[in-house]
Protein backbone atom coordinates (compact mmCIF):
# COMPACT_ATOMS: atom_id res chain seq x y z
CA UNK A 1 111.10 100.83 105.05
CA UNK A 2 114.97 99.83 105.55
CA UNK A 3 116.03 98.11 102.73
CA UNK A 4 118.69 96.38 104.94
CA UNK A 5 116.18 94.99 107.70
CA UNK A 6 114.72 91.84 106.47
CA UNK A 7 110.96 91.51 107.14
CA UNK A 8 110.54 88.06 107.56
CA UNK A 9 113.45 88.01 110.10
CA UNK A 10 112.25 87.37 113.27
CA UNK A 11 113.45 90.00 116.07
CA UNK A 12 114.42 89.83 119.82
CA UNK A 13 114.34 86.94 122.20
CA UNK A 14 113.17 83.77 121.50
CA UNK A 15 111.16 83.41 124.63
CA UNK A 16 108.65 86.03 125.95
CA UNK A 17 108.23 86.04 129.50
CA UNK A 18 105.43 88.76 129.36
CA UNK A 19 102.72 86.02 129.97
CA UNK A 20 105.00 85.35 133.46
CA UNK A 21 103.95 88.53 134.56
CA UNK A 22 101.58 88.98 137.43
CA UNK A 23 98.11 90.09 135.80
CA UNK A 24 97.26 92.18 138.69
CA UNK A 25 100.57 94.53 139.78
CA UNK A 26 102.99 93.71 136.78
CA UNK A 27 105.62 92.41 138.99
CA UNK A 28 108.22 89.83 137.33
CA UNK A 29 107.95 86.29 139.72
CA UNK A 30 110.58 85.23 141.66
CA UNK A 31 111.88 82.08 143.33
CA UNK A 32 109.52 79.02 142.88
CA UNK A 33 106.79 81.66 141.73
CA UNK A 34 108.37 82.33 138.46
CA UNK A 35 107.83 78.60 136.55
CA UNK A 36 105.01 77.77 139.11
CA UNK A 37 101.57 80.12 138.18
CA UNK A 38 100.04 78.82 141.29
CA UNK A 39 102.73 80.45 143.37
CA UNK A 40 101.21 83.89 144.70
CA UNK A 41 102.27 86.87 143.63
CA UNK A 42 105.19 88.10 146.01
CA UNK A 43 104.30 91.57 145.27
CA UNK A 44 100.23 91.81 145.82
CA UNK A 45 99.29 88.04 146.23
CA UNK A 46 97.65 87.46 143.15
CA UNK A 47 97.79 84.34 141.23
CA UNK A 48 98.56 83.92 137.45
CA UNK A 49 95.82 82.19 135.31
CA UNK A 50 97.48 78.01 134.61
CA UNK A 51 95.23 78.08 131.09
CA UNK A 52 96.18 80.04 128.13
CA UNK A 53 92.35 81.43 127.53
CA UNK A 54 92.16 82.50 131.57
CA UNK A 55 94.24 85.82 130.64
């Protein structure tokens, strides 16, 4: 372990857009289907789950 990295640190952005991904292709939203999960997927059509417990 590096004594210089603090463990209790957090690391890397402070907002994961992972769970913005679309569940079926992986493709990143885009336009009004990137805040809006009941916007199809632009890639394959799909639509991201609105509830938490859906994924």
């Amino acid at each position: 372990m590096d004594d210089e990295v603090d463990p209790t640190d957090s690391a890397g952005e402070a907002v994961c857009w992972i769970g913005l991904l679309c569940p079926e292709c992986g493709a990143m939203p885009e336009g009004e289907g990137a805040r809006d999960p009941r916007v199809p997927c632009w890639r394959c059509g799909a639509v991201r789950p609105t509830d938490p417990g859906d994924a």
